[in-house]
Protein backbone atom coordinates (compact mmCIF):
# COMPACT_ATOMS: atom_id res chain seq x y z
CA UNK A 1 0.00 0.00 0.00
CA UNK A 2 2.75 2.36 0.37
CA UNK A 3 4.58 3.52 -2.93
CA UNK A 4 6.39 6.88 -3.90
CA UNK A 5 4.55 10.19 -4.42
CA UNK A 6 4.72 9.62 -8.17
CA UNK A 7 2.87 6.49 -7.32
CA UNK A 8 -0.09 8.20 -5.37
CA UNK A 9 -0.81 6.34 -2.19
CA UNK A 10 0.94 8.05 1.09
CA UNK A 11 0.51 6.14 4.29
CA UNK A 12 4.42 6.69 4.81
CA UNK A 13 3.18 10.27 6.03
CA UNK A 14 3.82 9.67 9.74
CA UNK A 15 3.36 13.44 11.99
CA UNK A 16 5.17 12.78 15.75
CA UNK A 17 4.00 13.92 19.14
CA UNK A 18 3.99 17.55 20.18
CA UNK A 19 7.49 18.37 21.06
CA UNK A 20 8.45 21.30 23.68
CA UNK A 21 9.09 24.52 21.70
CA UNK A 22 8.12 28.10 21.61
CA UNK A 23 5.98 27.73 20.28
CA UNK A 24 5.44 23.68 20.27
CA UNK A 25 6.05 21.52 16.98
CA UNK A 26 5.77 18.28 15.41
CA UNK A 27 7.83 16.54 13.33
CA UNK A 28 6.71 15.30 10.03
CA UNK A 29 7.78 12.55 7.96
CA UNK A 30 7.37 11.22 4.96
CA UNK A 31 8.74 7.53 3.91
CA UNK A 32 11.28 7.40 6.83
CA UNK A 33 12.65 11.18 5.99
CA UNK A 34 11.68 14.56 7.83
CA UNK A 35 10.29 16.96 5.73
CA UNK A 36 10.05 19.26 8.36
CA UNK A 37 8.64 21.17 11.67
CA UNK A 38 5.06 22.11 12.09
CA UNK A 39 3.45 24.09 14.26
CA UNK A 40 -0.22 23.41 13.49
CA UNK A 41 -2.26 21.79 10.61
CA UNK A 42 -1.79 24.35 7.92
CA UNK A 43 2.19 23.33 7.88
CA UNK A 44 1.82 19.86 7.55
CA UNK A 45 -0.21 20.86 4.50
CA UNK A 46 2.53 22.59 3.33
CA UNK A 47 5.08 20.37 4.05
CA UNK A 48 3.52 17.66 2.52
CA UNK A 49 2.60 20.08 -1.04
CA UNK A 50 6.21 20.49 -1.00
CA UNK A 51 6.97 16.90 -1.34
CA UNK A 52 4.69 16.43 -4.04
CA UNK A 53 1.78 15.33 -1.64
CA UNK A 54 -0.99 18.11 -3.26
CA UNK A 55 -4.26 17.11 -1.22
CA UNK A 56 -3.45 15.07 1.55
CA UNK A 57 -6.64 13.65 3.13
CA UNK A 58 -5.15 14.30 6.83
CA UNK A 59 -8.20 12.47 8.15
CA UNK A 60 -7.33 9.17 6.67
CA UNK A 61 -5.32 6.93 8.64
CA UNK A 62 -3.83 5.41 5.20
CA UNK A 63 -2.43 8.38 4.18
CA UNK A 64 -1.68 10.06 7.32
CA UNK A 65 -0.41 8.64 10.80
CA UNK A 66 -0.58 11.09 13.98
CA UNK A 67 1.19 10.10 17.00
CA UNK A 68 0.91 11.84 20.49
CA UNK A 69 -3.29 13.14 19.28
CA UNK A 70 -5.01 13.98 16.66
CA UNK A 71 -4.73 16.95 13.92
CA UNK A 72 -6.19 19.04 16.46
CA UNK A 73 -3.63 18.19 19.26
CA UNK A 74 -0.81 20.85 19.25
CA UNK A 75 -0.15 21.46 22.39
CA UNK A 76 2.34 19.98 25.15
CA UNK A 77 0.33 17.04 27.16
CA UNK A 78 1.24 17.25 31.17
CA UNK A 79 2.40 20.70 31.25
């Protein structure tokens, strides 16, 4: 289920737990490689357009795994 960009399925998107920061981030990846910081939903968007991921359905747990919450968690948990 999991092939290149080029080959249109994504479920090597993987977006980590909320990390401490100011402001706090998570770390997206895509097949095993960061592509980068975020700081809320709209980045991982972006992040993921820049890899050649156009419309990402973020709600699909095929194309998209969150770790440490949902796409609405994006703050520090126990703090």
């Amino acid at each position: 289920m999991t092939e290149s960009a080029a080959g249109g399925s994504y479920s090597n998107v993987v977006v980590s737990p909320v990390m401490a920061g100011s402001p706090p981030f998570r770390i997206v990846q895509v097949c095993g490689e960061v592509a980068g910081r975020a700081h809320d939903v709209i980045d991982v968007i972006h992040l993921l357009r820049a890899v050649g991921i156009p419309h990402p359905d973020l709600d699909d747990p095929s194309v998209v795994r969150w770790e440490g919450g949902d796409k609405f968690t994006w703050g520090v948990r126990g703090k």
